[in-house]
C-alpha atoms as a PDB file:
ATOM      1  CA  UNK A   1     103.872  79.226 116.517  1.00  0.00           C
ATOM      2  CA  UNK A   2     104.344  82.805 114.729  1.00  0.00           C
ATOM      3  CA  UNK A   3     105.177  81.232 111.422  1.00  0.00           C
ATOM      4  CA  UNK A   4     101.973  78.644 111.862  1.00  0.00           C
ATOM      5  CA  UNK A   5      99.859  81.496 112.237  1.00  0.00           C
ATOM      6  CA  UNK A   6     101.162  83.177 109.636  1.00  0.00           C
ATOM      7  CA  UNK A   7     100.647  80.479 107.084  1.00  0.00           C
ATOM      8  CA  UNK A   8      97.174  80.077 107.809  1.00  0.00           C
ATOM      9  CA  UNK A   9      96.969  84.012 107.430  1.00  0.00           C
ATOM     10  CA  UNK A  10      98.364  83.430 103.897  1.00  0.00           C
ATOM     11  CA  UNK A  11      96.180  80.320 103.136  1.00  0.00           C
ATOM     12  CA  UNK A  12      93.208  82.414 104.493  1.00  0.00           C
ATOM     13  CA  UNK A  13      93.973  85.062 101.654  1.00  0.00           C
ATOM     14  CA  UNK A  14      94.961  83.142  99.428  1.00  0.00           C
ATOM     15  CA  UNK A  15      91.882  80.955  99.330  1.00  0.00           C
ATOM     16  CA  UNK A  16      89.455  84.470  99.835  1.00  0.00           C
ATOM     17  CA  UNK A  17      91.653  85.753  96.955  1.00  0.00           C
ATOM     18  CA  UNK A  18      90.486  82.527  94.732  1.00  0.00           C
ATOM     19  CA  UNK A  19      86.745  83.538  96.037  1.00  0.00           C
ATOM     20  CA  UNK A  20      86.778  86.851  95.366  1.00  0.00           C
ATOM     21  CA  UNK A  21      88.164  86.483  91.716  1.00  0.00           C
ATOM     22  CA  UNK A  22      84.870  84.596  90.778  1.00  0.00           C
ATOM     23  CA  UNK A  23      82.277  87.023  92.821  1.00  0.00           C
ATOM     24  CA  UNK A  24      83.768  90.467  92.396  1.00  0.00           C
ATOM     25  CA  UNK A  25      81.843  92.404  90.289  1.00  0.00           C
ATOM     26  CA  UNK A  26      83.264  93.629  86.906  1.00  0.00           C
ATOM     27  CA  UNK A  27      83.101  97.335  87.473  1.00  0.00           C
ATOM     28  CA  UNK A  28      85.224  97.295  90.968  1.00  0.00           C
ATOM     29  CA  UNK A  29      87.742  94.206  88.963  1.00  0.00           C
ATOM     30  CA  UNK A  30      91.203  95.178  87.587  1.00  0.00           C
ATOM     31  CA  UNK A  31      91.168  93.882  83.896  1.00  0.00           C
ATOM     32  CA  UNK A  32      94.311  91.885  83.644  1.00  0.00           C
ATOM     33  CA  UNK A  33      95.338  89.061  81.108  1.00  0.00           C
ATOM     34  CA  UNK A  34      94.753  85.445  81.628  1.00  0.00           C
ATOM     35  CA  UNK A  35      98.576  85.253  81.583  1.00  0.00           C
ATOM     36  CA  UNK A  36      98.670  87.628  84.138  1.00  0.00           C
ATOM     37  CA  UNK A  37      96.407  86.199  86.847  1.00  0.00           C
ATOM     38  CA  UNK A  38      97.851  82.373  86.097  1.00  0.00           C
ATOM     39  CA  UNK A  39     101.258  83.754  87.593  1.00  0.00           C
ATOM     40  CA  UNK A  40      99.896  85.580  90.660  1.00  0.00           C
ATOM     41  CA  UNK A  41      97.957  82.209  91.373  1.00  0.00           C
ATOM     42  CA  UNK A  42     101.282  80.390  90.962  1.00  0.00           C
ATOM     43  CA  UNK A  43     103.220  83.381  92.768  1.00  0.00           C
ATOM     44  CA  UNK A  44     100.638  83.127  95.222  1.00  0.00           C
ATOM     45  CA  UNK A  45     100.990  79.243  95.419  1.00  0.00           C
ATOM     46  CA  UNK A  46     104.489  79.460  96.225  1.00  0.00           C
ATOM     47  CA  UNK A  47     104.613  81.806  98.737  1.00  0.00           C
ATOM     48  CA  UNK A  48     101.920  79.716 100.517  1.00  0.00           C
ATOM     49  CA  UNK A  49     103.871  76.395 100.073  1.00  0.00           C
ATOM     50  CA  UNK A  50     106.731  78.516 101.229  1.00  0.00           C
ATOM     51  CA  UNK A  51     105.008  78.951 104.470  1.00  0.00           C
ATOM     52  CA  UNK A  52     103.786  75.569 105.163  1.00  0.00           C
ATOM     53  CA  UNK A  53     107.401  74.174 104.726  1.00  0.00           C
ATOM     54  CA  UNK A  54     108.483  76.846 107.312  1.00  0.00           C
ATOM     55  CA  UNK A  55     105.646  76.400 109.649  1.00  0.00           C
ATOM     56  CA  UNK A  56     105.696  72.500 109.484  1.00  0.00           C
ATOM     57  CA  UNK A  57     109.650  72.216 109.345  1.00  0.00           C
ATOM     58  CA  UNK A  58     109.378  70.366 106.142  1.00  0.00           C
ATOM     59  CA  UNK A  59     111.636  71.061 103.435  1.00  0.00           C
ATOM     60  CA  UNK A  60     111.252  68.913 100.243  1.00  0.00           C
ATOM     61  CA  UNK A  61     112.972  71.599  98.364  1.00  0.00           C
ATOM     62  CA  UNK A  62     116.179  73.294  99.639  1.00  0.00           C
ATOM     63  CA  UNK A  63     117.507  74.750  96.659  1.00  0.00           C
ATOM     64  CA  UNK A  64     118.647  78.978  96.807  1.00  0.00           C
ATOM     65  CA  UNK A  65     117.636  79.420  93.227  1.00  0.00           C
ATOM     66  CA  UNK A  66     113.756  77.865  93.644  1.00  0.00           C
ATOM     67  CA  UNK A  67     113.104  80.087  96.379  1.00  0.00           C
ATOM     68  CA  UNK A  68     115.287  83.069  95.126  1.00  0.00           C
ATOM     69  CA  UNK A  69     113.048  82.450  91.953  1.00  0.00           C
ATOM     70  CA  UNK A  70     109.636  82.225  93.533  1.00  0.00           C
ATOM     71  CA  UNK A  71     110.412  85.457  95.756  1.00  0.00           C
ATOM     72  CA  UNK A  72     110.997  87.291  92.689  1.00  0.00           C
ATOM     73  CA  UNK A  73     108.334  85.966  90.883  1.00  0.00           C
ATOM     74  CA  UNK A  74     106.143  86.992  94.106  1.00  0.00           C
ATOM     75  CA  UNK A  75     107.335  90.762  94.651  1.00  0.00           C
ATOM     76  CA  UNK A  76     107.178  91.559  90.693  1.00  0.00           C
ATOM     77  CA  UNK A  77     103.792  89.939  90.235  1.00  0.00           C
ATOM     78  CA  UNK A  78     102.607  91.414  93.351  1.00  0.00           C
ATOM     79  CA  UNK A  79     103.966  94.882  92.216  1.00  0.00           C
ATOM     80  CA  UNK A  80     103.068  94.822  88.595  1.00  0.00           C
ATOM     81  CA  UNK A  81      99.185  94.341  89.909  1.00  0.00           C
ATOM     82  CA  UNK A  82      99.588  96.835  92.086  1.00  0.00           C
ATOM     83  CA  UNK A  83     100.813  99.088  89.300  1.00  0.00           C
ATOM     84  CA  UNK A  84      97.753  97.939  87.390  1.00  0.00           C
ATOM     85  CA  UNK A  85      95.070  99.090  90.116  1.00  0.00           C
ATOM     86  CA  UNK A  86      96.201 102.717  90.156  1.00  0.00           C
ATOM     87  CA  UNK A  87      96.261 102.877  86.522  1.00  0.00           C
ATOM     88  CA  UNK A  88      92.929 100.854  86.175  1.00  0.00           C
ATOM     89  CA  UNK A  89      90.985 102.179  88.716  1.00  0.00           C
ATOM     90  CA  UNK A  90      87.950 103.663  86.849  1.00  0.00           C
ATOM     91  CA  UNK A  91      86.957 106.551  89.707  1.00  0.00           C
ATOM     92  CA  UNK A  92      90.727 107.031  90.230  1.00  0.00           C
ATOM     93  CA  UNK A  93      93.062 107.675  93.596  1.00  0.00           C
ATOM     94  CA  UNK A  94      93.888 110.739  95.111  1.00  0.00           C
ATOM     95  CA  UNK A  95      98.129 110.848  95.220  1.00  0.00           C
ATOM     96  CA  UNK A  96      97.252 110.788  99.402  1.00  0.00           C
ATOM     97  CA  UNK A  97      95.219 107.356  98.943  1.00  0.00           C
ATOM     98  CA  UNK A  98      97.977 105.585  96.762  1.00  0.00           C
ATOM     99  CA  UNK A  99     100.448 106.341  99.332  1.00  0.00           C
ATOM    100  CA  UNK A 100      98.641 105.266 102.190  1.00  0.00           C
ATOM    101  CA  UNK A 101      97.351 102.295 100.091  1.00  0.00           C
ATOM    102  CA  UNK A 102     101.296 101.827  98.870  1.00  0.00           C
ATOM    103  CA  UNK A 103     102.469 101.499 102.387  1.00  0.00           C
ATOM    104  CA  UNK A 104      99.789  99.065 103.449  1.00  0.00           C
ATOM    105  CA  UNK A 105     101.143  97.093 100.191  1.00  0.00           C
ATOM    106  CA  UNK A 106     104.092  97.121 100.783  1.00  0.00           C
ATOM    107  CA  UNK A 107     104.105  95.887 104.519  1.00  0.00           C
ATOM    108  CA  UNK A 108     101.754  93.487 103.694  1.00  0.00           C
ATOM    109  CA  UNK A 109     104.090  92.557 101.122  1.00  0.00           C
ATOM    110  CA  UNK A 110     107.218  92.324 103.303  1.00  0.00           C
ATOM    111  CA  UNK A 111     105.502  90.158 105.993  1.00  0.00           C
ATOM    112  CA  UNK A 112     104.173  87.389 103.329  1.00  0.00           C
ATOM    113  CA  UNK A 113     107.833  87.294 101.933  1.00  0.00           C
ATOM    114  CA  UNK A 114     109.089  86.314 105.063  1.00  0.00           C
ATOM    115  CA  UNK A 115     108.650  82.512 104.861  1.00  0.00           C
ATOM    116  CA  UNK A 116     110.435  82.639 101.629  1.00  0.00           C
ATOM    117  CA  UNK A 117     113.187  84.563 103.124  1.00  0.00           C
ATOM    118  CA  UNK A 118     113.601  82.431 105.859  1.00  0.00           C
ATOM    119  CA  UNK A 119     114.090  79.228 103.728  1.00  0.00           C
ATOM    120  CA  UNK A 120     116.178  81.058 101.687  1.00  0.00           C
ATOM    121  CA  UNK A 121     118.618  82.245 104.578  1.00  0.00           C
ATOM    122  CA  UNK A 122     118.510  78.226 105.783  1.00  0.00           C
ATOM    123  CA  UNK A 123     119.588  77.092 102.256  1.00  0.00           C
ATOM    124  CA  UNK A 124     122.218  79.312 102.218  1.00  0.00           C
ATOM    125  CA  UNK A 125     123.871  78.129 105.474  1.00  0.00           C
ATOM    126  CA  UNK A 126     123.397  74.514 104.860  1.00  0.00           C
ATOM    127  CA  UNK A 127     125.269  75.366 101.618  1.00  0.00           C
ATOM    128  CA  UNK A 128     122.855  73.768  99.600  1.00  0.00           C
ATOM    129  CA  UNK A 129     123.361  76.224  96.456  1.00  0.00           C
ATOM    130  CA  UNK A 130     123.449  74.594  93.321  1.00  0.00           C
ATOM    131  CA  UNK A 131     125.880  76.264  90.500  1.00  0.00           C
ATOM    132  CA  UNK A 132     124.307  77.029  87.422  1.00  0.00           C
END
């Protein structure tokens, strides 16, 4: 049940996230490149695939290095746009806002990689790693 409500949590954001990319007005949006928002949306993607195959039981991929991939691709993408707002925002942080704002992040962060974790940790003990 947890990890069902979970990845509706995730879908939730990640479909507001889609929303709020079109309607957010320039002056409060983080200027980013094209290349840059096509990988959160895949990032993104991922991790919310991630969660529907834990939530639903389904695995149609059990390989370590696919999840171990999208995790990282997750975190850094995650991070490096989180890096971006700080340095981006016009009217600027106080150093007490980014750290509150950091530790939000970063739990928010940790919960959403969870899923991903998780089917990482299964592949791992059904010894489904591939060698490279």
């Amino acid at each position: 049940m947890k990890w069902k409500v979970l990845f509706y949590f995730l879908l939730l954001t990640f479909i507001t996230s889609i929303y709020d990319a079109f309607t957010l007005p320039d002056h409060l949006a983080i200027e980013s490149s094209m290349f840059t928002g096509i990988v959160l949306l895949v990032a993104d993607l991922l991790n919310v695939f991630g969660a529907f195959c834990v939530a639903y039981g389904k695995r149609p991929v059990t390989d370590v290095w696919f999840w171990g991939a999208s995790l990282a691709l997750f975190v850094t993408a995650n991070v490096y746009i989180q890096i971006q707002a700080f340095i981006q925002f016009r009217i600027g942080y106080t150093v007490d806002e980014m750290i509150v704002h950091s530790i939000i992040f970063l739990v928010v962060l940790t919960i959403s990689s969870l899923p991903m974790v998780k089917l990482i940790d299964e592949a791992y003990k059904r010894g489904n790693k591939q060698t490279a």
